[in-house]
N, C-alpha and C. Protein backbone atom coordinates (compact mmCIF):
# COMPACT_ATOMS: atom_id res chain seq x y z
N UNK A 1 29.05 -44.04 6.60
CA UNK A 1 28.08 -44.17 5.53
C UNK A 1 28.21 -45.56 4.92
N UNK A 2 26.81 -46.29 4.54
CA UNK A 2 26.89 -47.34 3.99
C UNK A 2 26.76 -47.28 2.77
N UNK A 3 27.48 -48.00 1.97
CA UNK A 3 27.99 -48.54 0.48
C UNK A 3 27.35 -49.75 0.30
N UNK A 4 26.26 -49.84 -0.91
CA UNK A 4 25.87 -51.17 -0.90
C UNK A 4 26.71 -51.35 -2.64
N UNK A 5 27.36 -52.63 -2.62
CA UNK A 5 28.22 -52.98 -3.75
C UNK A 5 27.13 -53.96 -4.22
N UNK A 6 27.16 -53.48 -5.91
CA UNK A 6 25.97 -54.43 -6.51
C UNK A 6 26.89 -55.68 -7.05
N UNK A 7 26.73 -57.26 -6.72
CA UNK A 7 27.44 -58.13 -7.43
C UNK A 7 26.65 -58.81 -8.74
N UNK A 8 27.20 -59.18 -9.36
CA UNK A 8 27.16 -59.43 -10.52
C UNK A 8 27.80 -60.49 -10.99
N UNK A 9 27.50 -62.25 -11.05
CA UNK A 9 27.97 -63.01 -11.58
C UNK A 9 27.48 -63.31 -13.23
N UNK A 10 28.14 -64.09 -13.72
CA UNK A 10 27.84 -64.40 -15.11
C UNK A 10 26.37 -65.38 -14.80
N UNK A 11 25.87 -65.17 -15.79
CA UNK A 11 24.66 -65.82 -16.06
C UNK A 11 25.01 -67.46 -16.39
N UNK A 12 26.33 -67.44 -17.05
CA UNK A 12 26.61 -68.79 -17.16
C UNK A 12 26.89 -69.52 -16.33
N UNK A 13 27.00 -69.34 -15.06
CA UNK A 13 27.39 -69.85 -14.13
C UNK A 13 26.60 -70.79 -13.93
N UNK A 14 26.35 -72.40 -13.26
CA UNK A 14 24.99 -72.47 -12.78
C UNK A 14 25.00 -72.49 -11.29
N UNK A 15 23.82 -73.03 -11.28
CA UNK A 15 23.35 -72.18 -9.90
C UNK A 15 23.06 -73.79 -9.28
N UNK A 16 23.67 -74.62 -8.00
CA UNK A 16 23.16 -75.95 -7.25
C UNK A 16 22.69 -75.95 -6.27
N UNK A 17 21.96 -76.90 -5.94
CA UNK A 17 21.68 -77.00 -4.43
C UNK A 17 22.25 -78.42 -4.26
N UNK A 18 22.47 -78.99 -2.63
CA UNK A 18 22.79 -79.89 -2.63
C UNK A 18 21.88 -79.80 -0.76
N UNK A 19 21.59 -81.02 -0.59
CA UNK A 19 20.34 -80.72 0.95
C UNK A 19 21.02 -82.12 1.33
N UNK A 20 21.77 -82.11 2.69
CA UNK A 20 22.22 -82.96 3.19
C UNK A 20 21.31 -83.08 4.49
N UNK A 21 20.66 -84.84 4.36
CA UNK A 21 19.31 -84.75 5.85
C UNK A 21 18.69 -83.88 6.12
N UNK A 22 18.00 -82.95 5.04
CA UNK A 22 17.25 -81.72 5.82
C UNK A 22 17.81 -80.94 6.26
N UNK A 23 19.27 -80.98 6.78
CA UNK A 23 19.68 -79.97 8.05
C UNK A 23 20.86 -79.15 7.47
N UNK A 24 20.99 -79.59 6.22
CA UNK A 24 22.16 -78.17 6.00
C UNK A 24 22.01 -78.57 4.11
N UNK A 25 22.62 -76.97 3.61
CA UNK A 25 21.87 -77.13 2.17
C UNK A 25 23.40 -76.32 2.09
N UNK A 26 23.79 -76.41 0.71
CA UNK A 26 24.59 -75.55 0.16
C UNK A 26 23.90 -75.29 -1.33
N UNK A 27 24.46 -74.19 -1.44
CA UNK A 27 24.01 -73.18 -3.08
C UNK A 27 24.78 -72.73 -3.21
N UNK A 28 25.02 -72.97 -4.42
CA UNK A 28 25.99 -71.99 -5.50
C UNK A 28 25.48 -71.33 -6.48
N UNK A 29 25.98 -70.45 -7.15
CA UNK A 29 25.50 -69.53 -8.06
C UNK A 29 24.12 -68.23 -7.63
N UNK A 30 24.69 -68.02 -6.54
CA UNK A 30 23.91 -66.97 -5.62
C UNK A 30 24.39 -65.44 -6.06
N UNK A 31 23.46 -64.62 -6.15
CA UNK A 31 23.69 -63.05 -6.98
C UNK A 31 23.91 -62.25 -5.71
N UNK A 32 22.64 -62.21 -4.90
CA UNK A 32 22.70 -61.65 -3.97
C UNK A 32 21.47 -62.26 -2.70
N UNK A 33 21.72 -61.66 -1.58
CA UNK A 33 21.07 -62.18 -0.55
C UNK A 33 19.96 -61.20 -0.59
N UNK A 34 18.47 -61.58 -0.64
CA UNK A 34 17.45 -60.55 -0.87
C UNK A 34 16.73 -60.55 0.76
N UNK A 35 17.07 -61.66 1.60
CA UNK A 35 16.50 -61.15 2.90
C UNK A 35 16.26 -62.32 3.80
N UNK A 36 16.79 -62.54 4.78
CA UNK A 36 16.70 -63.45 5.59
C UNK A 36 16.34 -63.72 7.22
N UNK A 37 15.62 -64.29 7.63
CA UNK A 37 15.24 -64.46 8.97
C UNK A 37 15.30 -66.02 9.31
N UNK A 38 14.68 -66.85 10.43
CA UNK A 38 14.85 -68.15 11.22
C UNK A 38 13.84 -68.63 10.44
N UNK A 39 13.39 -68.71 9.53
CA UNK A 39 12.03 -69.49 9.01
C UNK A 39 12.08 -69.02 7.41
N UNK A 40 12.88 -68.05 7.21
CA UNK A 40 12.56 -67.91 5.33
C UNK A 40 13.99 -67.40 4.74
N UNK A 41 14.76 -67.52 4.08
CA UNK A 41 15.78 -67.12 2.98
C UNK A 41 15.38 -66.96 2.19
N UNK A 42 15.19 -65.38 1.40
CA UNK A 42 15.79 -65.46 -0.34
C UNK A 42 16.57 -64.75 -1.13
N UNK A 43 17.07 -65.45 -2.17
CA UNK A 43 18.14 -65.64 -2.27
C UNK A 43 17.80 -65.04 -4.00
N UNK A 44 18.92 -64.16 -4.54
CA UNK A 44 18.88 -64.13 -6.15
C UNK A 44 19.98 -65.28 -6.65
N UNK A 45 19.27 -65.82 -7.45
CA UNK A 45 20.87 -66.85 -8.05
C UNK A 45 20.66 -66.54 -9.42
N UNK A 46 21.12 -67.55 -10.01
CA UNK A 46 21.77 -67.41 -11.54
C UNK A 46 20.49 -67.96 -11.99
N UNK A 47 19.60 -68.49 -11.46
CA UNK A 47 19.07 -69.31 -12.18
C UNK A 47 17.27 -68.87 -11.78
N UNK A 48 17.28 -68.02 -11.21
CA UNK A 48 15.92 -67.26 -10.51
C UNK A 48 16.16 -67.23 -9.11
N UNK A 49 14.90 -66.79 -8.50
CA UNK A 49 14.66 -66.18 -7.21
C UNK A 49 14.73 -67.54 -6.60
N UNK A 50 15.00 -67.73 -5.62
CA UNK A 50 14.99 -68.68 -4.29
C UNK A 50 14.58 -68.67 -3.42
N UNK A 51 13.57 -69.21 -2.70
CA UNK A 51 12.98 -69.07 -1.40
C UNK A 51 13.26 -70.17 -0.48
N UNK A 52 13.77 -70.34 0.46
CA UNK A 52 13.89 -71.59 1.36
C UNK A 52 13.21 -71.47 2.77
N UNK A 53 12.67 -72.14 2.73
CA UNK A 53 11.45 -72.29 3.79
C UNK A 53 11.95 -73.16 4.88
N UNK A 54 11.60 -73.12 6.31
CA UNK A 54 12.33 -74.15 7.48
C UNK A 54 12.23 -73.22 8.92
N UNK A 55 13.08 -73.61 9.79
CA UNK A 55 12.88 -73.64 11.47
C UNK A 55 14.51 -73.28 11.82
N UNK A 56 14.79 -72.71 12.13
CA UNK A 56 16.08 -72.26 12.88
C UNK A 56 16.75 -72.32 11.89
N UNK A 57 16.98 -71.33 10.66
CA UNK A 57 17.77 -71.41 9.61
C UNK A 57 18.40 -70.38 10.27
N UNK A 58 19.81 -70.85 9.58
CA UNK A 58 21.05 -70.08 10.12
C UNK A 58 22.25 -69.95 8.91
N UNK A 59 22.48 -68.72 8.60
CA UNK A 59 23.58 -68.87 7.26
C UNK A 59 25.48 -69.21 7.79
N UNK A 60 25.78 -70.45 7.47
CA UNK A 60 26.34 -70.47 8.80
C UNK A 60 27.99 -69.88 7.51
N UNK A 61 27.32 -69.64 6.10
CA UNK A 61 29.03 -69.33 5.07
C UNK A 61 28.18 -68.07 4.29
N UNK A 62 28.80 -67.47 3.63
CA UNK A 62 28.63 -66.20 2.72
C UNK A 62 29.22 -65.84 1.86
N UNK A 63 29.86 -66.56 0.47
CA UNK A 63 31.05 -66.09 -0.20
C UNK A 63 30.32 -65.54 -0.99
N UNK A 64 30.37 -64.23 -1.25
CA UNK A 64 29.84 -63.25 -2.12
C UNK A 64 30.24 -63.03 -3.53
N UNK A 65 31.99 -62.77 -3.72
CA UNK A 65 32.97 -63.38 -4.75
C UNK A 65 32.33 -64.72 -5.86
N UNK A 66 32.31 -65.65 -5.05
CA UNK A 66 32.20 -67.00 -5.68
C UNK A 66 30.81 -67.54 -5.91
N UNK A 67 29.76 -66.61 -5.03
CA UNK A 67 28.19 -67.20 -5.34
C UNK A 67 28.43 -68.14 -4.32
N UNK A 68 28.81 -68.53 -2.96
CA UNK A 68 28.05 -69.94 -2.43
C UNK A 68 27.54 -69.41 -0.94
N UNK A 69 26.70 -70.51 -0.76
CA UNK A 69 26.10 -69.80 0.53
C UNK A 69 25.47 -71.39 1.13
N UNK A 70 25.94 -71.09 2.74
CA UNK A 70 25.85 -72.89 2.68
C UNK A 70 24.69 -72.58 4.35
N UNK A 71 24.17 -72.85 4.43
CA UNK A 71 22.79 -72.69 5.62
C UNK A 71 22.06 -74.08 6.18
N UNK A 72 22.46 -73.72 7.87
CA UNK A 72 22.01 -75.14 8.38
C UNK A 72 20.36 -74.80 9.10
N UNK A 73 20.28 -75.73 9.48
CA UNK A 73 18.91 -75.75 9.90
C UNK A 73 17.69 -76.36 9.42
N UNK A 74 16.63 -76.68 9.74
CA UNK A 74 15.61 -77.63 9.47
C UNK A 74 15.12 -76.98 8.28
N UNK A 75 15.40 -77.64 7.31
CA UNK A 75 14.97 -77.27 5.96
C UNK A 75 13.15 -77.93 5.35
N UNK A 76 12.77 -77.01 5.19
CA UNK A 76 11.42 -77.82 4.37
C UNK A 76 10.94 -77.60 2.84
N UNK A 77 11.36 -76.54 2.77
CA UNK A 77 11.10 -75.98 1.09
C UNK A 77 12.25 -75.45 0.54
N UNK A 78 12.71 -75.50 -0.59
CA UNK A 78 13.27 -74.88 -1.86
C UNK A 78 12.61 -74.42 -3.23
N UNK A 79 12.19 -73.12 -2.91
CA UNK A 79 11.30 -73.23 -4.56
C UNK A 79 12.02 -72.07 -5.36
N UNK A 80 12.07 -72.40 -6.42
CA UNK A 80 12.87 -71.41 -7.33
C UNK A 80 11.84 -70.81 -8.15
N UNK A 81 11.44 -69.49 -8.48
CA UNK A 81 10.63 -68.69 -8.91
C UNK A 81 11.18 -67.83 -10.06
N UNK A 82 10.71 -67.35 -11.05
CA UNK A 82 11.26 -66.98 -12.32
C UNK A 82 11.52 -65.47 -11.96
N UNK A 83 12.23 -64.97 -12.08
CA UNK A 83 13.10 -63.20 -12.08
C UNK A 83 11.81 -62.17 -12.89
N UNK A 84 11.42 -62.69 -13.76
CA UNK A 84 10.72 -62.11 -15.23
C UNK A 84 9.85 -61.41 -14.38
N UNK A 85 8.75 -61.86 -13.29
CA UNK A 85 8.07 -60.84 -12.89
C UNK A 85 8.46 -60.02 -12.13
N UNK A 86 9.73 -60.31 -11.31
CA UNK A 86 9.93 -59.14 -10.61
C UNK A 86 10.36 -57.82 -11.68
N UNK A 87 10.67 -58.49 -12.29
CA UNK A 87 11.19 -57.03 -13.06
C UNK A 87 10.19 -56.07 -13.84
N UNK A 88 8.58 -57.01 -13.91
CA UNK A 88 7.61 -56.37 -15.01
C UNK A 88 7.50 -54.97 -13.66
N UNK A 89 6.92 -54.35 -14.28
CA UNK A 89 6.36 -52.81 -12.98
C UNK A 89 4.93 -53.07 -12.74
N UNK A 90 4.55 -52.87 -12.01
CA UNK A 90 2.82 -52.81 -11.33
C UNK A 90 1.84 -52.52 -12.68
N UNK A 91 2.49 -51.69 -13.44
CA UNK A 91 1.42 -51.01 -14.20
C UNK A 91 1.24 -52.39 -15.30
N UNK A 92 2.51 -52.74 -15.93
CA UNK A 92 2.55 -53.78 -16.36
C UNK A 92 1.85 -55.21 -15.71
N UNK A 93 1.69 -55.06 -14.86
CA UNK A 93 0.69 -56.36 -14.23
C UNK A 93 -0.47 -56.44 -14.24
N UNK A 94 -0.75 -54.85 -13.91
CA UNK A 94 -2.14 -54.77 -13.90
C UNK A 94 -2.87 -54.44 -15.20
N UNK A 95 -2.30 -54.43 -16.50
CA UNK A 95 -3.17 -54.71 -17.94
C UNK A 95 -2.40 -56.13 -18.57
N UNK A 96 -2.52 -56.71 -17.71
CA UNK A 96 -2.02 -58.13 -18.92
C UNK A 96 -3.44 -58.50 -19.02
């Protein structure tokens, strides 16, 4: 049976990127891994949602403990997106 363990870093933490030539990125202050394939990562961090966009992405570290997560591959986008709506509910979206 699978156990999914919810992590939980401090909010104070912050959250970096650092993009060396396009081809390999490191992040810190990562919550959890929300879903990944060869063309899209995202990522919860400290600091909002993360999406990284690219071509043969590969997570090549995973420290779950510490928040870092370091991924090579042809990088083209990093966009960081605010948490706030994921959390509103449908019903809430649909009367603003």
């Amino acid at each position: 049976m699978d156990v999914k363990k919810d992590v939980v870093l401090s909010s104070n933490k912050p959250s970096n990127l650092t993009i060396e030539n396009r081809a390999n990125l490191s992040v810190t202050g990562v919550v959890e891994v929300i879903r990944f394939n060869e063309d899209e990562i995202n990522l919860n961090t400290t600091m909002g949602k993360l999406t990284i966009k690219g071509k043969d992405l590969k997570m090549n570290k995973l420290d779950v403990e510490n928040g870092d997560v370091i991924i090579s591959g042809t990088i083209d986008s990093c966009i960081y997106s605010s948490s706030k709506r994921e959390k509103e509910s449908i019903i809430e979206r649909l009367f603003r």
